[in-house]
Protein backbone atom coordinates (compact mmCIF):
# COMPACT_ATOMS: atom_id res chain seq x y z
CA UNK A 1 -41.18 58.28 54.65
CA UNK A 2 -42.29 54.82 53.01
CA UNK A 3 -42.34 54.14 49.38
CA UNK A 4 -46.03 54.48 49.48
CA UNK A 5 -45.71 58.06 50.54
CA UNK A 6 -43.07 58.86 48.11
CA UNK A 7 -45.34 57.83 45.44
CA UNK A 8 -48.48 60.31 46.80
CA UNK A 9 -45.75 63.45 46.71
CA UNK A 10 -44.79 62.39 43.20
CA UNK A 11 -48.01 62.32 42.13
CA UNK A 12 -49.19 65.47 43.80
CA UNK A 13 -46.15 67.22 42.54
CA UNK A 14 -47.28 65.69 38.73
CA UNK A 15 -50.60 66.71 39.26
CA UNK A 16 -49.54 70.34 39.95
CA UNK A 17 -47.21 70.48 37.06
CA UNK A 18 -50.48 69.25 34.90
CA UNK A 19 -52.80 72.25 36.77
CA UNK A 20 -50.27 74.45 35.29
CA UNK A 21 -51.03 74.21 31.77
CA UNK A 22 -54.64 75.33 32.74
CA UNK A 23 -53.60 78.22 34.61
CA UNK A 24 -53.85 81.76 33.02
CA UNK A 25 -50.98 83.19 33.64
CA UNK A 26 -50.62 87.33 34.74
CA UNK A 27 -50.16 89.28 31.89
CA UNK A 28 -46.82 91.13 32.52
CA UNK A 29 -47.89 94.70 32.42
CA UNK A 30 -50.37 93.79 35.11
CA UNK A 31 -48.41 92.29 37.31
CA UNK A 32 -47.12 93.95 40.52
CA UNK A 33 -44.16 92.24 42.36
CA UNK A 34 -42.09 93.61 45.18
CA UNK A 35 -38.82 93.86 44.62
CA UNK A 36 -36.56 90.51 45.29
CA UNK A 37 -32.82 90.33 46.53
CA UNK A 38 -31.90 89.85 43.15
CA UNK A 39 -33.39 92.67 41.61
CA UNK A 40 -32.01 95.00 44.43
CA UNK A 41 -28.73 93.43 43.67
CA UNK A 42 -29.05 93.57 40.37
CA UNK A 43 -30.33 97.14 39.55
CA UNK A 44 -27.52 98.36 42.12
CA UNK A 45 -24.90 96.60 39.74
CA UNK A 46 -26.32 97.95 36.65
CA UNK A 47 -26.16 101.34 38.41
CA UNK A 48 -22.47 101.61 38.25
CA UNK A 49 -22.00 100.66 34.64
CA UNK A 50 -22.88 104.37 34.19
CA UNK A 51 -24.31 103.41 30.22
CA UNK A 52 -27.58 101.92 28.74
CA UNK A 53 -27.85 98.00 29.73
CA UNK A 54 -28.83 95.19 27.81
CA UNK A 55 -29.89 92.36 30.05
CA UNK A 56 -30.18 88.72 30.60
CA UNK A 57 -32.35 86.72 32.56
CA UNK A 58 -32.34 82.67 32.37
CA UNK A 59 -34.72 81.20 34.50
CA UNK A 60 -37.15 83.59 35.19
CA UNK A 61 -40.05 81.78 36.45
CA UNK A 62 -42.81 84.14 37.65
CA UNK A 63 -40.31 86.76 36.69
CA UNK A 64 -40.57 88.70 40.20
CA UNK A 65 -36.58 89.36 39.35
CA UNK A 66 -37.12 89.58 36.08
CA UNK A 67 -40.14 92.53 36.23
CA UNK A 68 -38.10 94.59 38.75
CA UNK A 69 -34.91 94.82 36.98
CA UNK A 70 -34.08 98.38 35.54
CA UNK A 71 -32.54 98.05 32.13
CA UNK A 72 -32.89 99.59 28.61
CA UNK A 73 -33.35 96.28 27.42
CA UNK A 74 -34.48 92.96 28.50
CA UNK A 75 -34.62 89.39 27.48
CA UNK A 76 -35.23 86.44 30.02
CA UNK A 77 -35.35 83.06 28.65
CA UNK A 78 -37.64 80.41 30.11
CA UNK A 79 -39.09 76.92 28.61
CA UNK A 80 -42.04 77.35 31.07
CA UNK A 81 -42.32 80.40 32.38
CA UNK A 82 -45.31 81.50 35.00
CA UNK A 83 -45.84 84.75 33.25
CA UNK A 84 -48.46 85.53 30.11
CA UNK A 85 -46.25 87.71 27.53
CA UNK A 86 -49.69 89.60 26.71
CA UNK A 87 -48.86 93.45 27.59
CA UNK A 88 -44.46 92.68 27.02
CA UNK A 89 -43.15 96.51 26.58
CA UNK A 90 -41.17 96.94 23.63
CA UNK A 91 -37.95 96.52 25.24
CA UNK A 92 -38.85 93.56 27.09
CA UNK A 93 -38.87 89.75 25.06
CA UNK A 94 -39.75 86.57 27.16
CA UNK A 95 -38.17 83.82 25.01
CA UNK A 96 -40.04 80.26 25.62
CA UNK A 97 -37.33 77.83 25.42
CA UNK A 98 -34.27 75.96 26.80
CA UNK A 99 -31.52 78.41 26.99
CA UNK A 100 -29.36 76.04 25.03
CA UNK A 101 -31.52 76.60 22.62
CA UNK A 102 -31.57 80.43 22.80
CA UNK A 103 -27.83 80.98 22.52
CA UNK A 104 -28.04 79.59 18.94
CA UNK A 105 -30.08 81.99 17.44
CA UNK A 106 -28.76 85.05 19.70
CA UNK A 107 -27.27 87.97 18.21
CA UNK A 108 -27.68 90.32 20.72
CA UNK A 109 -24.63 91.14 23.36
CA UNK A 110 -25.47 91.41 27.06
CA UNK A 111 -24.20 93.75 30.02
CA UNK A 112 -25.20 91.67 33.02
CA UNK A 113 -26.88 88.50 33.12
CA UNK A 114 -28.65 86.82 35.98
CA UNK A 115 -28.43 82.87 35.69
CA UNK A 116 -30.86 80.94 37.67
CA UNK A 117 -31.86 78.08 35.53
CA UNK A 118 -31.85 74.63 35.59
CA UNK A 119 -30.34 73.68 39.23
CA UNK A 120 -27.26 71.52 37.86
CA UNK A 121 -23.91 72.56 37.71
CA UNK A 122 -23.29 71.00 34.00
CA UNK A 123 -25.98 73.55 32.84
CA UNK A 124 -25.45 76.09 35.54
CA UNK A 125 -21.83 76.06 33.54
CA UNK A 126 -22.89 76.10 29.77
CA UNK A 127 -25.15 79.04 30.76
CA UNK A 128 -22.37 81.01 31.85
CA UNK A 129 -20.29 80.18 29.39
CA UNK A 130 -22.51 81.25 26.87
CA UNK A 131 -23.65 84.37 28.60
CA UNK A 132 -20.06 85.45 28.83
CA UNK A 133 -20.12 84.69 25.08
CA UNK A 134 -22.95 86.41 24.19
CA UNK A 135 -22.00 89.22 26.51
CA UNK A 136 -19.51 92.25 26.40
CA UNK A 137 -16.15 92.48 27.29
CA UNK A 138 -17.24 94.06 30.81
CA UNK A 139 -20.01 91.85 31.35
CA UNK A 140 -20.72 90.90 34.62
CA UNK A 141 -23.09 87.37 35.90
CA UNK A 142 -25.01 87.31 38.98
CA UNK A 143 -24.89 83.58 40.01
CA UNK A 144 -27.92 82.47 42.24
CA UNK A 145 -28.06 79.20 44.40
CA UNK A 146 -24.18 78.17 44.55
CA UNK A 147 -24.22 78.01 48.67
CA UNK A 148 -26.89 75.08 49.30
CA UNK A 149 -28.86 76.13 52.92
CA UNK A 150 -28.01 72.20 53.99
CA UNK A 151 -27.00 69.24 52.37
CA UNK A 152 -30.85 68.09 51.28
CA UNK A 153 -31.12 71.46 49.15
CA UNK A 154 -27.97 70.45 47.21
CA UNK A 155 -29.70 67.16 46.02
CA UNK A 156 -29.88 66.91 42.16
CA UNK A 157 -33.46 65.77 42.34
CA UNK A 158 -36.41 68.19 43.61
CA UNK A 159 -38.16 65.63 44.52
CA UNK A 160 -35.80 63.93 46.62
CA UNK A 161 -34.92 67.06 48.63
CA UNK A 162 -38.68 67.49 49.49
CA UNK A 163 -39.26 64.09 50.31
CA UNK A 164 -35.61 64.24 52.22
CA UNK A 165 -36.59 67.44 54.42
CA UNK A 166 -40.07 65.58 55.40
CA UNK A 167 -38.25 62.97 56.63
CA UNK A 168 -36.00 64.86 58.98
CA UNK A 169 -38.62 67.20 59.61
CA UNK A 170 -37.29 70.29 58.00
CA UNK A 171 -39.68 72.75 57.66
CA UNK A 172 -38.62 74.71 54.20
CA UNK A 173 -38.92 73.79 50.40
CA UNK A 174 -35.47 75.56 49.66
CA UNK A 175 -33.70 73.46 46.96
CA UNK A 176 -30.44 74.63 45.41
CA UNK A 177 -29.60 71.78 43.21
CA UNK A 178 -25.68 70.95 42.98
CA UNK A 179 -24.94 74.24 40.78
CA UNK A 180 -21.98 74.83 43.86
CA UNK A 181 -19.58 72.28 41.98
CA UNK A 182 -19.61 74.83 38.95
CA UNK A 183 -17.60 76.92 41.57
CA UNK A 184 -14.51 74.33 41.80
CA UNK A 185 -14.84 73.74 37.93
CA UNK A 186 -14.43 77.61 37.39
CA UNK A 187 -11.69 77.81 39.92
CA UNK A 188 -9.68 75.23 38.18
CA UNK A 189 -10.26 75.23 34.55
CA UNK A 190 -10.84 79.51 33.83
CA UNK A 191 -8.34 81.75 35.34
CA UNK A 192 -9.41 84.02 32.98
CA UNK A 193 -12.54 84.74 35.12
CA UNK A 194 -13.17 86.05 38.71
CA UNK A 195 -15.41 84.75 40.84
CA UNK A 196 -16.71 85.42 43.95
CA UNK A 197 -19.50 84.94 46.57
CA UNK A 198 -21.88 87.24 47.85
CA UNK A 199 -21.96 86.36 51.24
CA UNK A 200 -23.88 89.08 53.78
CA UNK A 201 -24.92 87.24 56.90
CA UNK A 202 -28.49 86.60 56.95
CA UNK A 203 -29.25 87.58 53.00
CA UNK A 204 -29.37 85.29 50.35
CA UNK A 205 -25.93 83.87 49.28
CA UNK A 206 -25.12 84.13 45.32
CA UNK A 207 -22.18 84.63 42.98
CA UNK A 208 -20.38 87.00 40.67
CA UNK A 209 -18.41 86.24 37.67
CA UNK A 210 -16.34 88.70 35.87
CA UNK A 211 -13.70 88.66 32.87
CA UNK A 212 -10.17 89.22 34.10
CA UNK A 213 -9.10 90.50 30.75
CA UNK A 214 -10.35 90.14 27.84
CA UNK A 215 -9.56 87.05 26.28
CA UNK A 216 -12.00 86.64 23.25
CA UNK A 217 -14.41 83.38 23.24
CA UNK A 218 -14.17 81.34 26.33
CA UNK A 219 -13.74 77.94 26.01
CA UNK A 220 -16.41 75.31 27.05
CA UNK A 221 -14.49 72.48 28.25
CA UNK A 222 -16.18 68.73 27.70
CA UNK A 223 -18.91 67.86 30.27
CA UNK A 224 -17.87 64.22 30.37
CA UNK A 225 -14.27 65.77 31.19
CA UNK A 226 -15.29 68.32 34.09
CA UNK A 227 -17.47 65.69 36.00
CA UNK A 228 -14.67 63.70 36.54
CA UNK A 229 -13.32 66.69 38.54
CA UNK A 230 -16.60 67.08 40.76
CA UNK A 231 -17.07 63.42 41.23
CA UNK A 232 -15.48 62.29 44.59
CA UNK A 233 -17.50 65.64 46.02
CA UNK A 234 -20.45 66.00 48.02
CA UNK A 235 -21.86 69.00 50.53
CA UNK A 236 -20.15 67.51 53.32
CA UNK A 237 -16.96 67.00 51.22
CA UNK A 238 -16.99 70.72 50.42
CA UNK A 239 -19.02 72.87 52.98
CA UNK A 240 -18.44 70.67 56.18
CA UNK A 241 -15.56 73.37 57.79
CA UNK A 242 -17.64 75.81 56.05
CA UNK A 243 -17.30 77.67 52.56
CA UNK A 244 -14.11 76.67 50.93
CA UNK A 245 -11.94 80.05 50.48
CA UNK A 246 -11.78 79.14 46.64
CA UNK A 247 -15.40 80.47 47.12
CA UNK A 248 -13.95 83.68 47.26
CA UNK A 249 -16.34 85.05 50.16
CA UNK A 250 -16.96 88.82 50.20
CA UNK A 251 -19.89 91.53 51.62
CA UNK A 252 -22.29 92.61 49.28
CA UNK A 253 -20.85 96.44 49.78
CA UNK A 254 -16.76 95.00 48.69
CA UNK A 255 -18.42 93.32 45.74
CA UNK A 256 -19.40 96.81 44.46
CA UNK A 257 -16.00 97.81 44.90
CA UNK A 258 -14.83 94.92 42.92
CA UNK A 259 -17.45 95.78 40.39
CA UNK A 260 -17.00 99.60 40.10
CA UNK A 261 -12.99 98.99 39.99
CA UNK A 262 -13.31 96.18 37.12
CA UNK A 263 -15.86 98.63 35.01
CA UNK A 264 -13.10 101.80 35.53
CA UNK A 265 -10.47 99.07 33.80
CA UNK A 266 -12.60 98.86 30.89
């Protein structure tokens, strides 16, 4: 694609993002999703805590997860989310801002947390960190997009992937970001945490964090520090003989063992 092209997709893409302050959004007791992976996956986690859940959602976007997830209580955190709060139940907040921003001012402590925010692993890592923070001593993350589908959906830039998959004629928008180097920083810098891949063939490929005891506050090691570590790699560095085994690969239906076994130790 020339540069003249690249130019018309950034400007379409700007002109959308403009549309979007015109739009009226749903108002959330109106709206009718189906049910996504990630609210099947989630709801089925929450089902063996066996107690009432308080829940965290960061990223929610037009909150088709968000909507479908059974829990006592909900909070999803979004700085531009595609969902009116008009019609919010009374257990259910929608907070409009940067998740940095949110952990701040939190005082409430969360059960599970799905984390599908900003598509970099530097925040991708501060918003588990903080979730695990904010969150009980059994509180288990759902991880979404640390497997990129091929190396154009791990680009940093949106923009770039979609102008990269014209190019080579790839006919999806899928775009992970590079949230799968959070993996090798978690691997290497908390052994106090368990993590592992979802990995059913065919299904959507996400990952699950868990306390291996309970060690207090986590530490947030320096950003400047931990990109040093993810520097020299790249998706074919990493994924070219396939998912590294410090990915910790396992079937949707042993991941519930794991789960239901880790809530029993608590």
């Amino acid at each position: 694609m020339n540069y003249e092209n690249k130019l018309k997709l950034r400007s379409l893409m700007l002109r959308k993002l403009y549309l979007l302050r015109k739009v009226n959004f749903p108002r959330y007791e109106k709206t009718s999703f189906p049910k996504t992976i990630s609210s099947d996956r989630m709801n089925t986690l929450i089902g063996l805590s066996q107690k009432s859940v308080t829940y965290l959602e960061i990223g929610i976007e037009n909150a088709r997860t968000f909507i479908n997830v059974e829990a006592a209580r909900k909070v999803g955190v979004d700085p531009f989310p595609l969902i009116s709060r008009s019609g919010l139940p009374a257990n259910t907040k929608i907070a409009i801002m940067e998740s940095d921003q949110y952990f701040e001012t939190n005082n409430l402590e969360f059960n599970f947390a799905f984390i599908d925010g900003l598509h970099t692993w530097e925040q991708t890592y501060k918003d588990i960190i903080n979730s695990l923070n904010h969150g009980t001593k059994d509180c288990v993350l759902l991880i979404d997009d640390v497997v990129p589908c091929d190396k154009y959906a791990s680009l940093r830039d949106q923009i770039a992937c979609q102008v990269s998959k014209q190019e080579k004629n790839i006919y999806n928008n899928y775009w992970m970001g590079d949230v799968y180097h959070v993996v090798k920083v978690l691997a290497k810098f908390h052994p106090e945490l368990s993590f592992y891949t979802i990995n059913n063939p065919s299904e959507h490929i996400q990952g699950l964090i868990l306390r291996r005891q309970d060690t207090g506050k986590i530490k947030m090691y320096d950003i400047g520090k931990l990109s040093k570590e993810v520097a020299a790699d790249d998706f074919d560095k990493i994924f070219g003989n396939g998912i590294p085994g410090y990915f910790n690969s396992r079937t949707f239906p042993e991941i519930l063992e794991l789960v239901e076994k880790h809530f029993d130790k608590k």
